[in-house]
N, C-alpha and C. Protein backbone atom coordinates (compact mmCIF):
# COMPACT_ATOMS: atom_id res chain seq x y z
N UNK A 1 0.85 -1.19 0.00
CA UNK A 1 0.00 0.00 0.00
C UNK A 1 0.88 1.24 0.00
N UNK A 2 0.82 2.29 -0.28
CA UNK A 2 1.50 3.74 -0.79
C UNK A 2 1.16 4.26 0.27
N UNK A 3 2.07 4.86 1.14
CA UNK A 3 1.92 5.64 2.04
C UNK A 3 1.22 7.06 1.78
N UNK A 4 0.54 7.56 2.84
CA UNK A 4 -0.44 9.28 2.41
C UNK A 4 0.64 9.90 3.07
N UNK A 5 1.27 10.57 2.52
CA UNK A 5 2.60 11.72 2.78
C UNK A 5 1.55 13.17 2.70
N UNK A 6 1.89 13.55 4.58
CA UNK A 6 0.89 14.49 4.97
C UNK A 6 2.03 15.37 5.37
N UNK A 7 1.98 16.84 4.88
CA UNK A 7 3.50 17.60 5.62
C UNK A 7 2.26 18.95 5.79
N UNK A 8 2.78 19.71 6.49
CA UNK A 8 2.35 20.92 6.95
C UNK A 8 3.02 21.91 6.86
N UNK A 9 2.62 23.07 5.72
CA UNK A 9 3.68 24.27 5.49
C UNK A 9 3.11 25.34 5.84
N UNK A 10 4.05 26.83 5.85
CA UNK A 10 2.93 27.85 5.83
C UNK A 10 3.11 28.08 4.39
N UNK A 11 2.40 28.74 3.88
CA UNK A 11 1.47 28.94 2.91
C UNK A 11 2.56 29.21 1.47
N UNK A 12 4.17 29.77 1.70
CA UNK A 12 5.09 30.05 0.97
C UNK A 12 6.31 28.96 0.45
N UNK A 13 5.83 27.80 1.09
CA UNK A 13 6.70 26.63 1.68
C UNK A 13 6.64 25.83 0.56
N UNK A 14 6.10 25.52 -0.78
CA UNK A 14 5.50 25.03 -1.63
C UNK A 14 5.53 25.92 -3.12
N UNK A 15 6.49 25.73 -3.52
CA UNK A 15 6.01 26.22 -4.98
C UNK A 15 5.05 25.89 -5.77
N UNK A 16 4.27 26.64 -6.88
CA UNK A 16 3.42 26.21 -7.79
C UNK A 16 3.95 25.65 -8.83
N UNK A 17 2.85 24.96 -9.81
CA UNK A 17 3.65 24.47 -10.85
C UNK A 17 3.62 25.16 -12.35
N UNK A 18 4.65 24.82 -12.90
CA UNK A 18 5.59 26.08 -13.65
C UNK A 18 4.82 26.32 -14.85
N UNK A 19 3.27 25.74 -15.45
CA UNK A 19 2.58 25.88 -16.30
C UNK A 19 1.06 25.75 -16.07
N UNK A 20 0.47 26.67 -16.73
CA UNK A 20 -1.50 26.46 -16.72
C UNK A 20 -0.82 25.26 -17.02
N UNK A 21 -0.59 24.88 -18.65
CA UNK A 21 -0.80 23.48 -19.41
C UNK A 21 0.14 22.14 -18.25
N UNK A 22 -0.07 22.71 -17.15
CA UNK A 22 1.17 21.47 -16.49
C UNK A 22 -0.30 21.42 -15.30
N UNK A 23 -0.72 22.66 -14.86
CA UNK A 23 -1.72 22.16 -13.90
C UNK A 23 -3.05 21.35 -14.40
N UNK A 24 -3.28 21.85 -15.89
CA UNK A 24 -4.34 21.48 -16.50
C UNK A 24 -4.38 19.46 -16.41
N UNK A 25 -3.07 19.10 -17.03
CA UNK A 25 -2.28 17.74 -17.42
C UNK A 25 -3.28 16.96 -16.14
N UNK A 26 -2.58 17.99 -15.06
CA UNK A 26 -2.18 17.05 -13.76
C UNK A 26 -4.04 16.67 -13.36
N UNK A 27 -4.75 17.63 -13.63
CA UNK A 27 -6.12 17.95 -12.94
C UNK A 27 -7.16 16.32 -14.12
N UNK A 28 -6.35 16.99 -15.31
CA UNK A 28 -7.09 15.63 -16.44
C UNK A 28 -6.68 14.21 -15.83
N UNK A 29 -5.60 14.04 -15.41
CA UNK A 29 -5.12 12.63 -14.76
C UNK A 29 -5.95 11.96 -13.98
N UNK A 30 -6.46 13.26 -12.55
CA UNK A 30 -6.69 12.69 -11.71
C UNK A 30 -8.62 13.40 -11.67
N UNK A 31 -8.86 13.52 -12.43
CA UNK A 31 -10.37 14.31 -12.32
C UNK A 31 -11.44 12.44 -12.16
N UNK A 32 -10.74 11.05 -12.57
CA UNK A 32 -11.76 10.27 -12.83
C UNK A 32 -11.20 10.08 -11.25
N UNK A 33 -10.34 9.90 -10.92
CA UNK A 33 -10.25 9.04 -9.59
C UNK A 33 -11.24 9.69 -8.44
N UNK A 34 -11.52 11.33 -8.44
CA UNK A 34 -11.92 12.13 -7.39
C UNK A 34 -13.45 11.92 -8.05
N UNK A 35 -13.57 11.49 -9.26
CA UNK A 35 -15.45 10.88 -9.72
C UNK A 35 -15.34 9.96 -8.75
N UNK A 36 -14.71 8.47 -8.73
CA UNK A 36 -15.01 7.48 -8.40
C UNK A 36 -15.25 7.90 -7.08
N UNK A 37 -14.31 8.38 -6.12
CA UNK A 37 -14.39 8.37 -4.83
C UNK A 37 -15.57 9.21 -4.63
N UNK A 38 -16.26 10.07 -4.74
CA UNK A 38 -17.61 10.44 -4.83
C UNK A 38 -18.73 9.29 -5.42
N UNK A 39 -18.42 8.87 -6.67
CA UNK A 39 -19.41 7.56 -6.74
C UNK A 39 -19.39 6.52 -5.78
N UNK A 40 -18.64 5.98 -5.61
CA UNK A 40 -18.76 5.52 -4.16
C UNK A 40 -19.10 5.49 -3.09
N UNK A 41 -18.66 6.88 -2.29
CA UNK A 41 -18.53 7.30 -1.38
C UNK A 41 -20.28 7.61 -0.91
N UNK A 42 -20.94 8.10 -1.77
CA UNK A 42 -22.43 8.29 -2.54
C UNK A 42 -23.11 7.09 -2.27
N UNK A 43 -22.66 6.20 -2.71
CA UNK A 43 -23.06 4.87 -2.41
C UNK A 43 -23.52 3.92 -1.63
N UNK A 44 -21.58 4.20 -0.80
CA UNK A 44 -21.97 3.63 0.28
C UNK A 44 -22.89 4.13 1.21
N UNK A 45 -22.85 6.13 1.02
CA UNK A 45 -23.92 6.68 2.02
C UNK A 45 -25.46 6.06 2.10
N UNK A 46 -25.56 5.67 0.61
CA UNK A 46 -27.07 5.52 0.64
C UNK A 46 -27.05 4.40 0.95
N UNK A 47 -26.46 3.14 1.36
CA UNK A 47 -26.53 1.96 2.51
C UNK A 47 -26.70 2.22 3.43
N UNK A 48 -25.92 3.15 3.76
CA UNK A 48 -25.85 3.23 5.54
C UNK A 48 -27.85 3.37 5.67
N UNK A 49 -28.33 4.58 4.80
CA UNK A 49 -29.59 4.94 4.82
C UNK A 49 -30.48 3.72 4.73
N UNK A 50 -30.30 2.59 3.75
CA UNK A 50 -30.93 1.78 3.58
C UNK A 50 -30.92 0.78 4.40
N UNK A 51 -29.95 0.42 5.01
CA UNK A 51 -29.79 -0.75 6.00
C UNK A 51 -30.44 -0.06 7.52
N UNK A 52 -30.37 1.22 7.95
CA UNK A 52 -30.79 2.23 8.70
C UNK A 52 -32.66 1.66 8.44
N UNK A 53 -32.86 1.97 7.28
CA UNK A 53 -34.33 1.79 7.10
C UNK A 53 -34.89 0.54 7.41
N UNK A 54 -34.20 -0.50 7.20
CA UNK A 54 -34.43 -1.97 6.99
C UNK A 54 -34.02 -2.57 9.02
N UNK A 55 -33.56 -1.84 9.74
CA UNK A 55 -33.94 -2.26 10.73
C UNK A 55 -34.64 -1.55 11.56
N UNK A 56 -34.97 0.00 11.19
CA UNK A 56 -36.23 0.45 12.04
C UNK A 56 -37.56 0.01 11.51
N UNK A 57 -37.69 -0.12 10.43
CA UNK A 57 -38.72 -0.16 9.87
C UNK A 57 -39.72 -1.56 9.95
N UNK A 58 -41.09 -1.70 10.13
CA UNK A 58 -41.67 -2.81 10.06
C UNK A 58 -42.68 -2.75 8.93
N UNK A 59 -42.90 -1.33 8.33
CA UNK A 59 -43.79 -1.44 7.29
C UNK A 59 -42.97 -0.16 6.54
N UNK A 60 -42.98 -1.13 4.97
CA UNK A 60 -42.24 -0.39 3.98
C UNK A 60 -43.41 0.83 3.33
N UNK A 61 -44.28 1.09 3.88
CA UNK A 61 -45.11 2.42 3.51
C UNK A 61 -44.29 3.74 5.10
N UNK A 62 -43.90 3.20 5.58
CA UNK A 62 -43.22 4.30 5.86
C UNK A 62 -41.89 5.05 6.05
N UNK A 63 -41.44 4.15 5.13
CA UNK A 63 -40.48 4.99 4.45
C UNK A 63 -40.01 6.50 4.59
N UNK A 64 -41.19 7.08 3.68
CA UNK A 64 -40.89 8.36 3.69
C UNK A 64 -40.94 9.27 4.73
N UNK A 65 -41.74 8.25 5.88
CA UNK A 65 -41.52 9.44 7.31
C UNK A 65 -40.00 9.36 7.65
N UNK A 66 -39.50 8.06 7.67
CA UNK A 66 -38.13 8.23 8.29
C UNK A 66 -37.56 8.78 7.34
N UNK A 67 -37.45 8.97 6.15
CA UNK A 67 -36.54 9.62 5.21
C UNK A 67 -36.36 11.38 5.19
N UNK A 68 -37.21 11.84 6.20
CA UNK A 68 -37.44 12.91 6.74
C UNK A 68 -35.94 13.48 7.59
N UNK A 69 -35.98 12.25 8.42
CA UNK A 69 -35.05 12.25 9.42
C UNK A 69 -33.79 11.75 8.58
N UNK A 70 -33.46 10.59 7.95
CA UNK A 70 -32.63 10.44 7.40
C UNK A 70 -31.96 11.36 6.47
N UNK A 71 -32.84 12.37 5.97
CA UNK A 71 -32.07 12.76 4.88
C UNK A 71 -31.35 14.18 5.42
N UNK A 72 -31.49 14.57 6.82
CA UNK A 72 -31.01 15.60 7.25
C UNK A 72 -30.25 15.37 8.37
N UNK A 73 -29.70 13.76 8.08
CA UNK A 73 -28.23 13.49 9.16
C UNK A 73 -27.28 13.10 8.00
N UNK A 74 -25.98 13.30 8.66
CA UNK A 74 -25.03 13.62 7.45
C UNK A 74 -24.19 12.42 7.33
N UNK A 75 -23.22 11.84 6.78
CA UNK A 75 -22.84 10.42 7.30
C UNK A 75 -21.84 10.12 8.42
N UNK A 76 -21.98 10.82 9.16
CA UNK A 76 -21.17 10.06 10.35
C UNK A 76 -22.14 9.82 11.42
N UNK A 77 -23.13 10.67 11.20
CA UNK A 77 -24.34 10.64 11.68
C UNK A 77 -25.30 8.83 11.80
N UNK A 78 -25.40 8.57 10.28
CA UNK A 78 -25.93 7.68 9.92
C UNK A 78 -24.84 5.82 10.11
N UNK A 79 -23.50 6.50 10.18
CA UNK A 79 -22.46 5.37 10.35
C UNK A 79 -22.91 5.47 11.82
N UNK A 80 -22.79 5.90 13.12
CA UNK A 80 -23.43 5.85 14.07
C UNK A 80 -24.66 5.21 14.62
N UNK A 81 -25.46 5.75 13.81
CA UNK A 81 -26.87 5.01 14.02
C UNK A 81 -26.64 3.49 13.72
N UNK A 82 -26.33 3.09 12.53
CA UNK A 82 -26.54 2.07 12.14
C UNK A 82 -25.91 0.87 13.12
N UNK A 83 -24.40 1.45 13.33
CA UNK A 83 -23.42 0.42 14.19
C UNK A 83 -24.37 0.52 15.72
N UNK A 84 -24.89 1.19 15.92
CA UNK A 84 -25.44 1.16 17.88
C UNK A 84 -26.50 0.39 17.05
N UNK A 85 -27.35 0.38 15.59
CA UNK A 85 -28.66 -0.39 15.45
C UNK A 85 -27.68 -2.12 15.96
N UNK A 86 -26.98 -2.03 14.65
CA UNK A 86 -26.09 -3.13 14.54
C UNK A 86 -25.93 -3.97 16.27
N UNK A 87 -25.21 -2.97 17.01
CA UNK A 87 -24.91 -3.74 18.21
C UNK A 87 -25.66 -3.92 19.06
N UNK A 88 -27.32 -2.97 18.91
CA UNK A 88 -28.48 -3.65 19.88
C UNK A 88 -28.39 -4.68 19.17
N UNK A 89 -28.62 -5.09 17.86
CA UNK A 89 -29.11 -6.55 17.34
C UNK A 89 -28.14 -7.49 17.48
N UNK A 90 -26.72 -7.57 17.30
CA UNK A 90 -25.80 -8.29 18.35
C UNK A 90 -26.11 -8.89 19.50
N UNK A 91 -26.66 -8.04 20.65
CA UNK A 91 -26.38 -8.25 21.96
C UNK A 91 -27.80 -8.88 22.39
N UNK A 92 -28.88 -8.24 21.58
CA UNK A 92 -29.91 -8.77 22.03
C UNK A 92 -30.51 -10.39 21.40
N UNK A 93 -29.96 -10.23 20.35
CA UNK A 93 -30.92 -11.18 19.38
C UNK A 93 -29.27 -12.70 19.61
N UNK A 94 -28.53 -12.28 19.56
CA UNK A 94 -27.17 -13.51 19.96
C UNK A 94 -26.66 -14.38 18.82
N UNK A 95 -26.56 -13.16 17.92
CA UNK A 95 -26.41 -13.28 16.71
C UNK A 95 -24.80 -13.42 16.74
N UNK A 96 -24.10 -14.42 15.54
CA UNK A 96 -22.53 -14.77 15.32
C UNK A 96 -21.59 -13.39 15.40
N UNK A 97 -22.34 -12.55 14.73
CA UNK A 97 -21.33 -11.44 14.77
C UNK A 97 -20.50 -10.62 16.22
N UNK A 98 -19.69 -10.35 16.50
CA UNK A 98 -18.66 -9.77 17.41
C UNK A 98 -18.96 -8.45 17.59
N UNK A 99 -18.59 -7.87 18.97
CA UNK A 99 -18.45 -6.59 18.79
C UNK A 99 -17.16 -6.37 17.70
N UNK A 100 -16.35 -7.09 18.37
CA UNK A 100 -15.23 -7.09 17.54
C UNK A 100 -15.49 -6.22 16.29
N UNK A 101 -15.80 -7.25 15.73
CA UNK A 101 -16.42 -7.37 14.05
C UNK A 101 -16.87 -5.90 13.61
N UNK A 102 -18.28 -5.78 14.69
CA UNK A 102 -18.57 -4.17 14.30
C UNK A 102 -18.10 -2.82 14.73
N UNK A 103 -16.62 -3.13 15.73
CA UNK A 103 -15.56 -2.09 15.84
C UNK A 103 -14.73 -1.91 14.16
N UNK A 104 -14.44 -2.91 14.14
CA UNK A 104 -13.40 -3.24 12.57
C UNK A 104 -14.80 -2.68 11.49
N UNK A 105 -16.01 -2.63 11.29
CA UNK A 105 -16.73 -2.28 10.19
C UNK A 105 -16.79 -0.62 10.27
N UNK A 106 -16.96 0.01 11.73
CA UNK A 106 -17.45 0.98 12.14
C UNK A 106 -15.76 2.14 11.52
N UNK A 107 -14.86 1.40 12.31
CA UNK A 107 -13.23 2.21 11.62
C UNK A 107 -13.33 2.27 10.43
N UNK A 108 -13.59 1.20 9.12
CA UNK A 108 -13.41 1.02 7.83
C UNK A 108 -14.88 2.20 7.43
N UNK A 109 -15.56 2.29 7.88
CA UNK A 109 -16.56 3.46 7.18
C UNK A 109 -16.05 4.74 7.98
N UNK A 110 -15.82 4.82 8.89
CA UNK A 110 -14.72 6.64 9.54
C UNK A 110 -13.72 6.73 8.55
N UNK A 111 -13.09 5.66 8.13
CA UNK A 111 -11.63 6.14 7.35
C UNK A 111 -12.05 5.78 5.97
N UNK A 112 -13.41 6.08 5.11
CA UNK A 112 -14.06 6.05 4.04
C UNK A 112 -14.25 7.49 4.04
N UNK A 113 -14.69 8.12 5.21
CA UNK A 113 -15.24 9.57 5.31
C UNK A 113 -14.04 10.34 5.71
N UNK A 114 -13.25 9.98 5.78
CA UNK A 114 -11.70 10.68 6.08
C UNK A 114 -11.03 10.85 4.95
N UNK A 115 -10.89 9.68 4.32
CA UNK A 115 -10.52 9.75 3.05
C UNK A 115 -11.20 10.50 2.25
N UNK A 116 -12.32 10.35 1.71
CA UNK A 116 -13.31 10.79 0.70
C UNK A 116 -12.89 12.64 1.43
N UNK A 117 -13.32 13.15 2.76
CA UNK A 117 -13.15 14.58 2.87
C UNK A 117 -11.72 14.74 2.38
N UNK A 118 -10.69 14.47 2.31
CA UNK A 118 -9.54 14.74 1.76
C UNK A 118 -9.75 15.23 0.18
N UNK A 119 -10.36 14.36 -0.28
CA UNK A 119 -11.15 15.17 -1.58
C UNK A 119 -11.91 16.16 -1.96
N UNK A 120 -12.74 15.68 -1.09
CA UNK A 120 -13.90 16.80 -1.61
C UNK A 120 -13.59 18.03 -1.12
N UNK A 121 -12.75 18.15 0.12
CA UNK A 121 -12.62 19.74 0.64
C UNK A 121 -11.56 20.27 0.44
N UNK A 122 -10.45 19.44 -0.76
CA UNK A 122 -8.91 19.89 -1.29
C UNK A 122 -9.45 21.16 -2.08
N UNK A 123 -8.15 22.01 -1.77
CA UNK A 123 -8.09 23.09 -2.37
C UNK A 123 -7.27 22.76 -3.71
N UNK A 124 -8.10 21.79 -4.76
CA UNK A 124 -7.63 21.41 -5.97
C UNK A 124 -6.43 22.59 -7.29
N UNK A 125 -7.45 23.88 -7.17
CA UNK A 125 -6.83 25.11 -7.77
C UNK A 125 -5.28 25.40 -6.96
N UNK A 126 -5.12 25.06 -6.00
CA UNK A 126 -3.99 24.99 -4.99
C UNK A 126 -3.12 24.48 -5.28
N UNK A 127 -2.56 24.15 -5.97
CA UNK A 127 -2.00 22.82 -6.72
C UNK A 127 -0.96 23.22 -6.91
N UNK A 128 0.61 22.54 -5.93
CA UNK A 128 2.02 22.50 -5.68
C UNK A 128 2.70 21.72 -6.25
N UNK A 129 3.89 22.00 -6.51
CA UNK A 129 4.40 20.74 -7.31
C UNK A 129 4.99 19.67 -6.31
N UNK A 130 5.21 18.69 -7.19
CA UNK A 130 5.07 17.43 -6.48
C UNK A 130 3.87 17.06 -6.17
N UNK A 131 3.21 17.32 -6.92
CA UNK A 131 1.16 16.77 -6.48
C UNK A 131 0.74 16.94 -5.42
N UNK A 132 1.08 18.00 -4.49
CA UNK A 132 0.52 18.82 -3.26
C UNK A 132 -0.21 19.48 -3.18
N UNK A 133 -1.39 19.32 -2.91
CA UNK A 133 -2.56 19.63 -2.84
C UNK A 133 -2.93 19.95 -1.10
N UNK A 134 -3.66 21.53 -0.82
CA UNK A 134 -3.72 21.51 0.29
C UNK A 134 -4.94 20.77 0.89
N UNK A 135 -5.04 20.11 1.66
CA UNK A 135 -6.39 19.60 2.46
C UNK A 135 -7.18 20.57 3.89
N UNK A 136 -6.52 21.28 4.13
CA UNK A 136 -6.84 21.79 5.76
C UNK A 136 -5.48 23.00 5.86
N UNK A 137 -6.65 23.70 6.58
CA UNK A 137 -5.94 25.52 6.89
C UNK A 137 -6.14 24.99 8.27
N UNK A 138 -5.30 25.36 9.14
CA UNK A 138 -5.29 25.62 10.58
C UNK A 138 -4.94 27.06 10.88
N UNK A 139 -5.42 27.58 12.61
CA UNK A 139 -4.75 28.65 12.83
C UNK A 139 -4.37 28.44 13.79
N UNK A 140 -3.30 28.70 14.46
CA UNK A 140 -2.58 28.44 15.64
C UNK A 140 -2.19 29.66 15.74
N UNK A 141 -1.44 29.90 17.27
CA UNK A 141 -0.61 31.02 17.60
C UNK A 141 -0.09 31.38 17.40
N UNK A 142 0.66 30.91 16.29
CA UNK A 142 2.29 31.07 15.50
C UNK A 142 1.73 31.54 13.91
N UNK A 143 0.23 31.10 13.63
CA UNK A 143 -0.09 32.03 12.18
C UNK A 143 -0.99 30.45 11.75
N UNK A 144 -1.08 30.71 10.02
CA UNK A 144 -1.77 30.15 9.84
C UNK A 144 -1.06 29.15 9.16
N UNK A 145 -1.46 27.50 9.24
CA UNK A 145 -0.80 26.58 8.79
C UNK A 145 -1.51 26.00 7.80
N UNK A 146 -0.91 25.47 6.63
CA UNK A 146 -1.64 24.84 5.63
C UNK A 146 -1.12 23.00 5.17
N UNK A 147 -2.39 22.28 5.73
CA UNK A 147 -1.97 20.80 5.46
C UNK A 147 -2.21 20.13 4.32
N UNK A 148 -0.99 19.68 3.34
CA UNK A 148 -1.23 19.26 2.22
C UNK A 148 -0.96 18.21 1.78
N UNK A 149 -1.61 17.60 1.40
CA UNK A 149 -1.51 16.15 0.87
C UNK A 149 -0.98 16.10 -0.75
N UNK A 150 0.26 14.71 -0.60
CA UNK A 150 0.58 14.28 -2.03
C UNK A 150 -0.21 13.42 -2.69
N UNK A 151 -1.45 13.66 -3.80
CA UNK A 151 -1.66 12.85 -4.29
C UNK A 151 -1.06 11.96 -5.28
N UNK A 152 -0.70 10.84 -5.47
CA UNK A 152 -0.36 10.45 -6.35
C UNK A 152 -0.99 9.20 -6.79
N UNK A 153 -1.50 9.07 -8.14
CA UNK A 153 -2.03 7.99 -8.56
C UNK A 153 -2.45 6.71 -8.11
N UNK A 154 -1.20 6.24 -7.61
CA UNK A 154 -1.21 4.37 -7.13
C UNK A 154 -2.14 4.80 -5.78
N UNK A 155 -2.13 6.20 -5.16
CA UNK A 155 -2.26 6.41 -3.99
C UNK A 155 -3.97 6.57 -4.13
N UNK A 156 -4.32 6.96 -5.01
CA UNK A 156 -6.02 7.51 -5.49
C UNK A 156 -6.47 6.54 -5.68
N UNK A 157 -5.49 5.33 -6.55
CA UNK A 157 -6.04 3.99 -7.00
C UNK A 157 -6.85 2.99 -5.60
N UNK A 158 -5.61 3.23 -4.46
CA UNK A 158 -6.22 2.51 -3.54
C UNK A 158 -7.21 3.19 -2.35
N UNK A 159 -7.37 4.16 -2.95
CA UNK A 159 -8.50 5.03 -1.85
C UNK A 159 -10.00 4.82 -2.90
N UNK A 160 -9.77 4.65 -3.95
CA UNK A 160 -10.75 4.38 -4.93
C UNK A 160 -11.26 3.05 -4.61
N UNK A 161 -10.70 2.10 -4.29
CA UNK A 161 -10.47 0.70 -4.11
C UNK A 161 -10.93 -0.12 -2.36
N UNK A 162 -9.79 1.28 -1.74
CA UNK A 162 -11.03 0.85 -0.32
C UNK A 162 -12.36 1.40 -0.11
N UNK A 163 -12.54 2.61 -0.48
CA UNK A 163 -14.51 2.63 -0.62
C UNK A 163 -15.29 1.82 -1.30
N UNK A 164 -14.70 1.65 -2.32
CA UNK A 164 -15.27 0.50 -3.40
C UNK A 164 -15.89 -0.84 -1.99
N UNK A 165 -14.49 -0.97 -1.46
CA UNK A 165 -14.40 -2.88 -1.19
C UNK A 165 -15.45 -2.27 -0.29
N UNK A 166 -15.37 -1.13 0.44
CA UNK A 166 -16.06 -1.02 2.30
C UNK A 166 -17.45 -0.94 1.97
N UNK A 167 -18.31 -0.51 0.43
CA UNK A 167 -19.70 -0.87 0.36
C UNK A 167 -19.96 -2.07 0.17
N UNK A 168 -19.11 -2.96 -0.22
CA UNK A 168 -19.07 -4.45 0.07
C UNK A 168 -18.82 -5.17 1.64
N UNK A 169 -17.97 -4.53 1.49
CA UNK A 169 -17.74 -4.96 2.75
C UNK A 169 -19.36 -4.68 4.20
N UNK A 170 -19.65 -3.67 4.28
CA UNK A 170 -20.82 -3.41 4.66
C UNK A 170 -22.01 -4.07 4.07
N UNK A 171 -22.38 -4.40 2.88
CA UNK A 171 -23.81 -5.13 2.26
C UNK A 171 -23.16 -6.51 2.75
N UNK A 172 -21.68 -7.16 2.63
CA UNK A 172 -21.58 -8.28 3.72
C UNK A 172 -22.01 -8.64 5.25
N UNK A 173 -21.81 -7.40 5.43
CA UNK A 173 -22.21 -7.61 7.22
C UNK A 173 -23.28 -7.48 7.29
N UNK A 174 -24.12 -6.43 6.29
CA UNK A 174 -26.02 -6.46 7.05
C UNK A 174 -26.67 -7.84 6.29
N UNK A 175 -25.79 -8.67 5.49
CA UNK A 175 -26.76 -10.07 4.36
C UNK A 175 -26.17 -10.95 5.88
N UNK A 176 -25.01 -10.54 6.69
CA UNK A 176 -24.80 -12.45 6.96
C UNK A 176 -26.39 -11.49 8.43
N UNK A 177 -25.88 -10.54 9.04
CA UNK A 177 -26.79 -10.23 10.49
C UNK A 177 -27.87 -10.48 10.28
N UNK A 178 -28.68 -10.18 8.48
CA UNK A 178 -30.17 -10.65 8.68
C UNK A 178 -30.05 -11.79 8.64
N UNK A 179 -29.02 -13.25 7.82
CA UNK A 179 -29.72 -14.39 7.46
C UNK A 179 -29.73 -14.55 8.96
N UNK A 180 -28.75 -14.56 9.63
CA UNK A 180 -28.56 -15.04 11.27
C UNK A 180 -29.44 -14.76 12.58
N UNK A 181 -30.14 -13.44 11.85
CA UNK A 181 -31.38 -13.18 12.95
C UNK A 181 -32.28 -13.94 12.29
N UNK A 182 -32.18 -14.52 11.35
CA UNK A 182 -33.85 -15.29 10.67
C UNK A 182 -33.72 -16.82 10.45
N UNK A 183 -32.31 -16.99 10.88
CA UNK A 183 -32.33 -18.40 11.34
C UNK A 183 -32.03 -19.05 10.03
């Protein structure tokens, strides 16, 4: 796996790169990988919603009341709900699955939404050479700090790749918890 090389400069610490037609290059390279991780990322949100629905719910006509509520929690919100749904139905019903299990599911969807914000809130136009891209302004006492991430390809490939697997990985864990609550 490619390490995420995270450095923190102030704001002069970083040169730009030496052409429009060099930032343009760099932005065409990587414009499908920052699709995918939004298609995904999109994705998996609307599981969390759906598996959310599928254990409050006892009648599929009401739907749209909870979708009320659902659609105005954001996803860490909804990764929350689901894992405390998840671990009442664990503890109560004495189902195979581990807490264990839904500590390790609950990390792999936080570091889906960690990752994915590294994207969506990069200051893309920002764009340093060496594929430094800032992610996060801080202000501290000493001034203002700017945290920037190297993207590089192999590195997008596998952030593309773990959201991908983790909506799998998640439609795995809510197919084995229902067959196992239904016997």
């Amino acid at each position: 796996m490619t390490e995420r090389i995270f450095r923190q400069y102030e704001s002069d610490e970083l040169e730009y790169l030496e052409s429009e037609e060099e930032f343009e290059a760099y932005l065409d390279a990587i414009a499908p990988y920052i699709g995918w991780i939004v298609i995904y990322f999109n994705s998996l949100e609307e599981h969390l919603s759906d598996f959310i629905r599928e254990v409050v719910l006892r009648d599929p006509i009401q739907d749209e009341r909870l979708d009320v509520f659902l659609s105005e929690m954001q996803y860490a919100a909804k990764c929350r709900a689901l894992i405390h749904l998840y671990g009442q139905m664990i503890q109560s019903c004495k189902v195979k699955r581990t807490q264990e299990e839904l500590n390790q599911l609950e990390r792999m969807l936080l570091e889906c939404a960690k990752r994915r914000n590294e994207y969506a809130h990069a200051d893309w136009i920002d764009l340093r050479k060496e594929s430094y891209v800032r992610v996060k302004t801080n202000s501290k006492k000493l001034g203002i700090f700017h945290r920037y991430r190297k993207f590089e390809t192999s590195l997008m490939e596998t952030d593309v790749e773990f959201i991908n697997n983790a909506r799998h990985v998640l439609c795995e864990f809510n197919d084995n918890i229902w067959s196992e609550m239904r016997g």
